[in-house]
PDB file of N, CA and C in Angstrom:
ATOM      1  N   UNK A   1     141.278 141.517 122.001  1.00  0.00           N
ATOM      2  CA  UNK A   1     140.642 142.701 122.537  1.00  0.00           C
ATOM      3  C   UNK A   1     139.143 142.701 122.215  1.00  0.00           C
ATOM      4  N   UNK A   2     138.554 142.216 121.061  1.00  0.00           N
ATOM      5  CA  UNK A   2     137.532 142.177 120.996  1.00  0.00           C
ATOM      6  C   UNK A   2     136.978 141.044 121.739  1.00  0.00           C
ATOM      7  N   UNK A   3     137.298 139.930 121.671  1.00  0.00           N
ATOM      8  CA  UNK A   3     136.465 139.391 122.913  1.00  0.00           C
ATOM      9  C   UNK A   3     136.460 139.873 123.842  1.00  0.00           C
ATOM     10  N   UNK A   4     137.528 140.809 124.847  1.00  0.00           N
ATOM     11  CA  UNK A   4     136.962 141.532 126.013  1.00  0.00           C
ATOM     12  C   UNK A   4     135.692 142.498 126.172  1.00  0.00           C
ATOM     13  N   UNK A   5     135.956 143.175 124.576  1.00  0.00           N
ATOM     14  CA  UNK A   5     134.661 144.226 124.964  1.00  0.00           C
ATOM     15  C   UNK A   5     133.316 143.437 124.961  1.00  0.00           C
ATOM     16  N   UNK A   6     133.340 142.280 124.035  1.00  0.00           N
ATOM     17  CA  UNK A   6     132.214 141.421 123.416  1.00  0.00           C
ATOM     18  C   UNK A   6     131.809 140.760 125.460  1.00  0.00           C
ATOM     19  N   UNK A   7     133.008 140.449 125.742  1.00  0.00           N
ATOM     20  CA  UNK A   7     132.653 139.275 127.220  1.00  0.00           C
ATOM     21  C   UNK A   7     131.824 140.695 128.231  1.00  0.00           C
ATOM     22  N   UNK A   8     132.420 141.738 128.057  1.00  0.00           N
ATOM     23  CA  UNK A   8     131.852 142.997 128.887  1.00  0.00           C
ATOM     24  C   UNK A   8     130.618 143.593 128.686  1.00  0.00           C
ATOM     25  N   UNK A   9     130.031 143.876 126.983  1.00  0.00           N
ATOM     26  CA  UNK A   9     128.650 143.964 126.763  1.00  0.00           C
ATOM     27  C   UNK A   9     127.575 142.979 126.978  1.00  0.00           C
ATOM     28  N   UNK A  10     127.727 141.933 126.613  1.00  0.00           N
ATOM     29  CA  UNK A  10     126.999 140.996 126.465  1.00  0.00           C
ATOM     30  C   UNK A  10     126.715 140.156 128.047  1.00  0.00           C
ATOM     31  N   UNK A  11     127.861 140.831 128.788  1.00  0.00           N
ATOM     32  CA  UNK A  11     127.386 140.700 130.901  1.00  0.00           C
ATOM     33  C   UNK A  11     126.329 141.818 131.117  1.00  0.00           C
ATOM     34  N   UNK A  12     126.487 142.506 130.461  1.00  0.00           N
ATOM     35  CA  UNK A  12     125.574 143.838 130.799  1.00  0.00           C
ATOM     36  C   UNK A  12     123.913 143.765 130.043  1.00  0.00           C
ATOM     37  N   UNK A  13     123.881 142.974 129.088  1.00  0.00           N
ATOM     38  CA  UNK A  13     122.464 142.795 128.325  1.00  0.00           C
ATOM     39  C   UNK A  13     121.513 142.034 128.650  1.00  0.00           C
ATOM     40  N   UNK A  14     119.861 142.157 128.463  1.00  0.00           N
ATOM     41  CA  UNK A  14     119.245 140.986 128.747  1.00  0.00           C
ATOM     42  C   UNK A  14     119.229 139.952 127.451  1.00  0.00           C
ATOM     43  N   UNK A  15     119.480 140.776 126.278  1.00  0.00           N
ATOM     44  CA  UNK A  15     119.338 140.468 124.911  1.00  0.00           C
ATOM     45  C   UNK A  15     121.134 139.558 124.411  1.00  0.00           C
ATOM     46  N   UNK A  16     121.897 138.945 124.981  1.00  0.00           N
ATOM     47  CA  UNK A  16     123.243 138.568 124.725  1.00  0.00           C
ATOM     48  C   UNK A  16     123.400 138.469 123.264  1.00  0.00           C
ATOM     49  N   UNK A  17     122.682 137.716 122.667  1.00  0.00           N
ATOM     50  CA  UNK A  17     122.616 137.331 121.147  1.00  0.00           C
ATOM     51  C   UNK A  17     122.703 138.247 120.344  1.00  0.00           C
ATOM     52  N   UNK A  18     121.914 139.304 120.752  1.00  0.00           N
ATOM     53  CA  UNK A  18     121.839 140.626 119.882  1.00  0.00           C
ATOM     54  C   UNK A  18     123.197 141.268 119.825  1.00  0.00           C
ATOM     55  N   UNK A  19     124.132 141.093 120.784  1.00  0.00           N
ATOM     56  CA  UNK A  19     125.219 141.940 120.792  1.00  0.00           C
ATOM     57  C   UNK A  19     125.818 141.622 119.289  1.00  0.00           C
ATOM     58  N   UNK A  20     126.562 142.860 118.440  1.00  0.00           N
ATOM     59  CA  UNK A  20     127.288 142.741 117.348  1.00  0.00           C
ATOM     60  C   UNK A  20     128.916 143.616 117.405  1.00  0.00           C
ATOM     61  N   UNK A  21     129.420 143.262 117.673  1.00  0.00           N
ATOM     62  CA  UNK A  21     131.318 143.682 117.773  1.00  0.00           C
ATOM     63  C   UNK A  21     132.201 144.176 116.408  1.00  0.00           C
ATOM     64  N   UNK A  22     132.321 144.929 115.941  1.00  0.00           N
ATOM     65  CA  UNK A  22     132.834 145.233 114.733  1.00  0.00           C
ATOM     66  C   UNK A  22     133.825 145.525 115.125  1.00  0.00           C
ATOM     67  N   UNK A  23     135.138 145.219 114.719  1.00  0.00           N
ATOM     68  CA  UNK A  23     136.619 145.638 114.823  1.00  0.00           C
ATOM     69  C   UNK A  23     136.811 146.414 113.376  1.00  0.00           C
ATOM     70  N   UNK A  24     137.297 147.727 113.731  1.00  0.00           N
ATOM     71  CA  UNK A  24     137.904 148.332 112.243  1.00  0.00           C
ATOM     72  C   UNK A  24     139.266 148.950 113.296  1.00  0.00           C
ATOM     73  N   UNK A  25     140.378 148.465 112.077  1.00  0.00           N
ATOM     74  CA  UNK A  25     141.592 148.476 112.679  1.00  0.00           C
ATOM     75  C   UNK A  25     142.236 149.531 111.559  1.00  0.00           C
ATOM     76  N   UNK A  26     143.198 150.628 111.877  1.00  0.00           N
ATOM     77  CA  UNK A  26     144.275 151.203 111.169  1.00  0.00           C
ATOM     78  C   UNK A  26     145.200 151.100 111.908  1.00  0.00           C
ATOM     79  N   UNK A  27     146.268 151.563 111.195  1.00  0.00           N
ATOM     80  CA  UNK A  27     147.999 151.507 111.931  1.00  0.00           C
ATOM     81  C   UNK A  27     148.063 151.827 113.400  1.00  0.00           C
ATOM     82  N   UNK A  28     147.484 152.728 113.251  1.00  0.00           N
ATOM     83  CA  UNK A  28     147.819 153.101 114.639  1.00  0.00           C
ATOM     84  C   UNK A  28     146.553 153.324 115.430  1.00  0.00           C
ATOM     85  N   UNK A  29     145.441 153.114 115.232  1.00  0.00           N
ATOM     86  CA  UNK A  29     144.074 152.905 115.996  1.00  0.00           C
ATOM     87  C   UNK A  29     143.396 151.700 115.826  1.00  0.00           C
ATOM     88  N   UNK A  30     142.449 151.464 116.635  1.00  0.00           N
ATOM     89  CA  UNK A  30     141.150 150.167 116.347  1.00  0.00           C
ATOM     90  C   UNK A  30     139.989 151.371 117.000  1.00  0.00           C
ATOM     91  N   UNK A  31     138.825 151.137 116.043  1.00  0.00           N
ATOM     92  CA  UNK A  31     137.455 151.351 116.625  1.00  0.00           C
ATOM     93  C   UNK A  31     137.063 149.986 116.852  1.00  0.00           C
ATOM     94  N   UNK A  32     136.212 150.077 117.663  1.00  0.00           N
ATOM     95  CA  UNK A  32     135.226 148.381 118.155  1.00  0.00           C
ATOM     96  C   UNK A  32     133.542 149.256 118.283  1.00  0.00           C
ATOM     97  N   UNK A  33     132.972 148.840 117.579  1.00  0.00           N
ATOM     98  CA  UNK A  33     131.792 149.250 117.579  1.00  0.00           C
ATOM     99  C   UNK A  33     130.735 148.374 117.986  1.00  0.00           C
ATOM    100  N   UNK A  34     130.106 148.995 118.736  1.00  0.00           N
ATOM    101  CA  UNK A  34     129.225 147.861 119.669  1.00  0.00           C
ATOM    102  C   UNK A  34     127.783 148.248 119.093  1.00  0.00           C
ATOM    103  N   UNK A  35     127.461 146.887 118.716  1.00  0.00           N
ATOM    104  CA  UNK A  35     125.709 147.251 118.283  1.00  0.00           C
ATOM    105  C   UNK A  35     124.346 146.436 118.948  1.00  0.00           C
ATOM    106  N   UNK A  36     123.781 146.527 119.889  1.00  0.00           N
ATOM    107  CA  UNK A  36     122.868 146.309 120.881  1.00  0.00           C
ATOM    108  C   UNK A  36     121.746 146.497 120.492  1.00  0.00           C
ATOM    109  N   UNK A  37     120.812 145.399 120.915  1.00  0.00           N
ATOM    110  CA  UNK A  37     118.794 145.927 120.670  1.00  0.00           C
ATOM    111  C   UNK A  37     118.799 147.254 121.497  1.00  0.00           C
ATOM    112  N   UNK A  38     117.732 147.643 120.671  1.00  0.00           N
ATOM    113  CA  UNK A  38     117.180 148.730 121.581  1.00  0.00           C
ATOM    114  C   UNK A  38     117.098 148.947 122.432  1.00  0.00           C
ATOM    115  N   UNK A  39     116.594 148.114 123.308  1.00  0.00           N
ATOM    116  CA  UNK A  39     115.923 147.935 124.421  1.00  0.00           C
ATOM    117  C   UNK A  39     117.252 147.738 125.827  1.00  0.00           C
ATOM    118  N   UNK A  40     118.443 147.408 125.336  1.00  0.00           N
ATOM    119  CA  UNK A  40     119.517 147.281 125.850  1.00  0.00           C
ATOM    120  C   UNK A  40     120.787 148.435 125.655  1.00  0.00           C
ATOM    121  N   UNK A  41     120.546 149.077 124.938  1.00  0.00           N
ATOM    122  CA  UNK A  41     121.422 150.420 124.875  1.00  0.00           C
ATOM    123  C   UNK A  41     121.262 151.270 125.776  1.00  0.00           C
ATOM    124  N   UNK A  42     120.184 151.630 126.666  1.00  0.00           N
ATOM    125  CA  UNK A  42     120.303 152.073 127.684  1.00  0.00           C
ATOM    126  C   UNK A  42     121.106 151.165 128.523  1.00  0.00           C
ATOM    127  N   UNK A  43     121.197 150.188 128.763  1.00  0.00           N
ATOM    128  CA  UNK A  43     122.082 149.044 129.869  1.00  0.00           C
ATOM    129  C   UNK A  43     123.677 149.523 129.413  1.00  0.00           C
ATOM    130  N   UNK A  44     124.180 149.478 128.458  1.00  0.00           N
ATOM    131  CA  UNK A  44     125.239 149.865 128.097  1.00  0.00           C
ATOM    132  C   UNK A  44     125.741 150.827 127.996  1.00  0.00           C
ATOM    133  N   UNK A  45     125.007 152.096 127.527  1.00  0.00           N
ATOM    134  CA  UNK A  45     125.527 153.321 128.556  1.00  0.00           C
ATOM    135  C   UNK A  45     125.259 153.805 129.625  1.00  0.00           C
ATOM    136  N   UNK A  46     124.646 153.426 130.607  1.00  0.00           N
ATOM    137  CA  UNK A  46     124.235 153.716 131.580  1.00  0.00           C
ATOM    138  C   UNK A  46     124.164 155.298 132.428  1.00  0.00           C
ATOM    139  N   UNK A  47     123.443 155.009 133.273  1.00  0.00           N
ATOM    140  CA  UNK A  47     123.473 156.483 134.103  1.00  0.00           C
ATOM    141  C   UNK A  47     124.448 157.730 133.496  1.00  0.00           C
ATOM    142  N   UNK A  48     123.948 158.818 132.714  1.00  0.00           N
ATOM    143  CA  UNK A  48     124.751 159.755 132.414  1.00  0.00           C
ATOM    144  C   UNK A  48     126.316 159.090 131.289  1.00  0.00           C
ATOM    145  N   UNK A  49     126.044 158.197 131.113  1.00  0.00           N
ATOM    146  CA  UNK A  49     126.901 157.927 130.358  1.00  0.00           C
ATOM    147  C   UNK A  49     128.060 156.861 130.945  1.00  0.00           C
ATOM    148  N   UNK A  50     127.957 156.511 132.432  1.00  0.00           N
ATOM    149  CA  UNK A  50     128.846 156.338 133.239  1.00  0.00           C
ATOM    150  C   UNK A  50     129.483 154.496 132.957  1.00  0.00           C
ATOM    151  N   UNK A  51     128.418 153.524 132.170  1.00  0.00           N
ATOM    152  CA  UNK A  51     128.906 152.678 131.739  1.00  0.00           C
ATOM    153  C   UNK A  51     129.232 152.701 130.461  1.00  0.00           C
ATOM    154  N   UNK A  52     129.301 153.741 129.992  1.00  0.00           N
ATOM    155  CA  UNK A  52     129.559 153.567 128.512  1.00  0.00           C
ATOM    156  C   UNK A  52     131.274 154.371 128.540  1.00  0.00           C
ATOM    157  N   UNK A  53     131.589 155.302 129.365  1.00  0.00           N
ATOM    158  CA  UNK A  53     133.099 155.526 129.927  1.00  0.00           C
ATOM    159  C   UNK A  53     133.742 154.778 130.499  1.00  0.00           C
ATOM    160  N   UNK A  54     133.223 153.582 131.365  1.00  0.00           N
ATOM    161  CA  UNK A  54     134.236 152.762 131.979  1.00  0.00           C
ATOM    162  C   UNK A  54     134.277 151.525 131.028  1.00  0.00           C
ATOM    163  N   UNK A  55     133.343 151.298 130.018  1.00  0.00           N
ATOM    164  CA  UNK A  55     133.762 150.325 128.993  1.00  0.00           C
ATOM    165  C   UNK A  55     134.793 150.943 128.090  1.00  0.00           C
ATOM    166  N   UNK A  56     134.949 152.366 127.769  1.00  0.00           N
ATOM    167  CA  UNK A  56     135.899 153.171 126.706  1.00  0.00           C
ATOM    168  C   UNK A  56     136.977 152.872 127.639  1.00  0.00           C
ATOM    169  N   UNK A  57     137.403 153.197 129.062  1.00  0.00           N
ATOM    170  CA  UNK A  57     138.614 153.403 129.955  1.00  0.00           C
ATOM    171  C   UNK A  57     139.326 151.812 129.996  1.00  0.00           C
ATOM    172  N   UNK A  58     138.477 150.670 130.347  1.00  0.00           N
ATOM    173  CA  UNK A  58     138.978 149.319 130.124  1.00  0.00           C
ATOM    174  C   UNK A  58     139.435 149.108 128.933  1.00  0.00           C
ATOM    175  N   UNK A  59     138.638 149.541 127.595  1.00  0.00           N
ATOM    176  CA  UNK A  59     139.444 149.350 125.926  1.00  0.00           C
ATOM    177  C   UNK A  59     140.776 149.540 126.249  1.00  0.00           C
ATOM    178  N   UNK A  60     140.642 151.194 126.742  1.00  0.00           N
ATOM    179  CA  UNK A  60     141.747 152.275 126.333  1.00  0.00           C
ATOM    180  C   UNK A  60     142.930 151.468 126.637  1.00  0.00           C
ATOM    181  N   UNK A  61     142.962 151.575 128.180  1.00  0.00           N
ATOM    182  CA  UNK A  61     144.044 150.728 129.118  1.00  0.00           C
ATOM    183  C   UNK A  61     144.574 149.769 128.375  1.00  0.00           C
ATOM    184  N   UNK A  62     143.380 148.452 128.078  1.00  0.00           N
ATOM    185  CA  UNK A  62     143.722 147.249 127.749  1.00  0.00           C
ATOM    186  C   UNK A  62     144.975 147.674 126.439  1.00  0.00           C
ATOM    187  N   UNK A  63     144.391 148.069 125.687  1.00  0.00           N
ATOM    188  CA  UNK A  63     144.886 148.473 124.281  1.00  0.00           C
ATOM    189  C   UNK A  63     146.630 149.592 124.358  1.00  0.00           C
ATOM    190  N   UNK A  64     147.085 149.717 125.481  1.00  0.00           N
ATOM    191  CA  UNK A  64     148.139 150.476 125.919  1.00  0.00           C
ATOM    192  C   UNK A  64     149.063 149.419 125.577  1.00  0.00           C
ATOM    193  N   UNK A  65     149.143 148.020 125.894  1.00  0.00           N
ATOM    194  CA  UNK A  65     149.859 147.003 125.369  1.00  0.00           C
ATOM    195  C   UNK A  65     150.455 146.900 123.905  1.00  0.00           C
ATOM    196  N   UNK A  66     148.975 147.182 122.868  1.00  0.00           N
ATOM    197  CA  UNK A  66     149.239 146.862 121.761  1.00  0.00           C
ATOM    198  C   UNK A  66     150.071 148.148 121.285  1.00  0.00           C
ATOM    199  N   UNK A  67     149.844 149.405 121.871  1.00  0.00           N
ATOM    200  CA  UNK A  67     151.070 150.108 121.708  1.00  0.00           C
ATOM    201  C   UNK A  67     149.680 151.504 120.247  1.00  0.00           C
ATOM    202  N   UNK A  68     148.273 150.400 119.960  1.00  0.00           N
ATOM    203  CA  UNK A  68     147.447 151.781 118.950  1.00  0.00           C
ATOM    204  C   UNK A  68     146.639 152.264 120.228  1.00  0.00           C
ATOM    205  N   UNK A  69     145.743 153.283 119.822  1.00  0.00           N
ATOM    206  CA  UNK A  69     144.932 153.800 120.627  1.00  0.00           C
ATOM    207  C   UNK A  69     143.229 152.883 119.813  1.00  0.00           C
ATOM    208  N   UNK A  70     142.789 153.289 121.199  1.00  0.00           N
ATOM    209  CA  UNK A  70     141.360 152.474 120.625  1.00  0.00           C
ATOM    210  C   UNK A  70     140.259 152.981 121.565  1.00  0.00           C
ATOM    211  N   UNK A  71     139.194 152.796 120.312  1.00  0.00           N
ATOM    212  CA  UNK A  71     138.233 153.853 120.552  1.00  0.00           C
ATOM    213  C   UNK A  71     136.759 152.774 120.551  1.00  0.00           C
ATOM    214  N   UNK A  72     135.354 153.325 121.451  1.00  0.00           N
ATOM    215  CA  UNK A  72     134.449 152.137 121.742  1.00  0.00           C
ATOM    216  C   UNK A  72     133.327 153.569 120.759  1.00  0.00           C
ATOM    217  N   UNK A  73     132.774 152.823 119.914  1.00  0.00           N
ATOM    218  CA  UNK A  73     131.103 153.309 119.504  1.00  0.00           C
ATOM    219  C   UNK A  73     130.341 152.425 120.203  1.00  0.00           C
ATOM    220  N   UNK A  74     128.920 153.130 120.435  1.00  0.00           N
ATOM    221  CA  UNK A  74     127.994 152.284 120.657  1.00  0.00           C
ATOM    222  C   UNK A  74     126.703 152.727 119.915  1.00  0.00           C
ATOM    223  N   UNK A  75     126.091 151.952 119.177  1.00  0.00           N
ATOM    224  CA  UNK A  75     124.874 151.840 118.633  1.00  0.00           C
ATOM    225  C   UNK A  75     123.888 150.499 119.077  1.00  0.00           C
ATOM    226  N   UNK A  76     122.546 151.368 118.677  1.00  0.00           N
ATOM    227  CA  UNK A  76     121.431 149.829 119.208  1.00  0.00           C
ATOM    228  C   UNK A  76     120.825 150.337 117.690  1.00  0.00           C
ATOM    229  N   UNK A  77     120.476 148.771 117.303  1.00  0.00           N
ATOM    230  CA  UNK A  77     119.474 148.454 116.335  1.00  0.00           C
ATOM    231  C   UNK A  77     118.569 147.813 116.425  1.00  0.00           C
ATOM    232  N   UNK A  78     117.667 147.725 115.419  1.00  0.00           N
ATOM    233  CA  UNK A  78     115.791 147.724 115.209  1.00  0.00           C
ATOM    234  C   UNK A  78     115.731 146.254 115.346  1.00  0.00           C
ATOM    235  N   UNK A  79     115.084 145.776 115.296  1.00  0.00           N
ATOM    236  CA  UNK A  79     114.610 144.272 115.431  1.00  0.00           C
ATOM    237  C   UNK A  79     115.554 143.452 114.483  1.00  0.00           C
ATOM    238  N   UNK A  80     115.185 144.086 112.811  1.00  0.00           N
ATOM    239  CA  UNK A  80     115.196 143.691 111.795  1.00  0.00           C
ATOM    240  C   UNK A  80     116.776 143.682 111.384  1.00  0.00           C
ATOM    241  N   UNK A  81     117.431 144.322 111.858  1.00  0.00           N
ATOM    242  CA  UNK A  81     118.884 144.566 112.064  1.00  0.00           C
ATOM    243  C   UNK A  81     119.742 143.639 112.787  1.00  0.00           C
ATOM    244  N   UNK A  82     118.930 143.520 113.605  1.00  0.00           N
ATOM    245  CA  UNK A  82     119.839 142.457 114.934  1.00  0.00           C
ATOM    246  C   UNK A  82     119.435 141.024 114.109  1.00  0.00           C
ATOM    247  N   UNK A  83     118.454 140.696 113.588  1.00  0.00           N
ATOM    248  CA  UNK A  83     118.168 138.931 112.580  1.00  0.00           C
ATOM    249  C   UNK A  83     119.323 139.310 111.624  1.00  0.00           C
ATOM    250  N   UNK A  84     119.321 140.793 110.905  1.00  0.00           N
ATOM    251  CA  UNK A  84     120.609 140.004 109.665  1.00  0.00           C
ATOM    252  C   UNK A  84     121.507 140.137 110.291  1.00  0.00           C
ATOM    253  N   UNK A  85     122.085 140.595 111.766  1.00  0.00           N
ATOM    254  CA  UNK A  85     123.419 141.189 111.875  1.00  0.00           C
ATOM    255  C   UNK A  85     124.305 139.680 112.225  1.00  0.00           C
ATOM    256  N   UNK A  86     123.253 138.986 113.036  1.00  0.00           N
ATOM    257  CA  UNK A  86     123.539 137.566 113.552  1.00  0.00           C
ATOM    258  C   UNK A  86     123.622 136.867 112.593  1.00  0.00           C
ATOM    259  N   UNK A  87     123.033 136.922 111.504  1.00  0.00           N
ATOM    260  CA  UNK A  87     123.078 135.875 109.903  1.00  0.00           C
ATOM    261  C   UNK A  87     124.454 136.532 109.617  1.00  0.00           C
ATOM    262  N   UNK A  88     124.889 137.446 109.342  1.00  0.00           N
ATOM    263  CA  UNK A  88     126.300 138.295 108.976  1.00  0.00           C
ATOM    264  C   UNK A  88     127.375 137.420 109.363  1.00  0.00           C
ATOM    265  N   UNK A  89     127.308 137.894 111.296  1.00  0.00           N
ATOM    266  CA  UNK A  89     128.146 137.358 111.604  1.00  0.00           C
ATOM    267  C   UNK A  89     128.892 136.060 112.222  1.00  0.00           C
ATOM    268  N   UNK A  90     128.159 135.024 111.980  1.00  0.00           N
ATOM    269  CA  UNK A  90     128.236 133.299 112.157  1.00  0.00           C
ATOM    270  C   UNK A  90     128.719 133.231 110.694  1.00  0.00           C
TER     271      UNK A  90
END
């Protein structure tokens, strides 16, 4: 599941690299938290919010399988954030 949301933000960015995917999982939920440059968080929620609901509605759906509910954050970070987030996560 997280590579879907990861393959879905990172179509939508000019910045791909910057994208950061956090999975936090409990029993019966997953958050996936999406963290984007600045400059690309507008691309990801888009118009009124309208891409940032049909990325939550594809989770949701997808995640009907696994039987938890699952939920999309989205945050953008500073320059300096996106260099350690990529050192983090490799």
């Amino acid at each position: 599941m997280k590579q879907l949301v990861e393959t879905i933000v990172k179509a939508l960015v000019d910045s791909p690299e910057e994208v950061v995917i956090n999975e936090i999982a409990g029993e019966q939920a997953v958050v996936y938290e999406i963290k984007v440059g600045q400059k690309d968080t507008g691309k990801v929620i888009g118009k009124q919010g309208h891409t940032a609901q049909a990325i939550r509605t594809i989770i949701r759906a997808a995640s009907a399988k696994t039987g938890k509910s699952a939920t999309v954050q989205i945050d953008s970070m500073n320059d300096e954030q996106a260099e350690g987030g990529l050192e983090e996560e490799q």
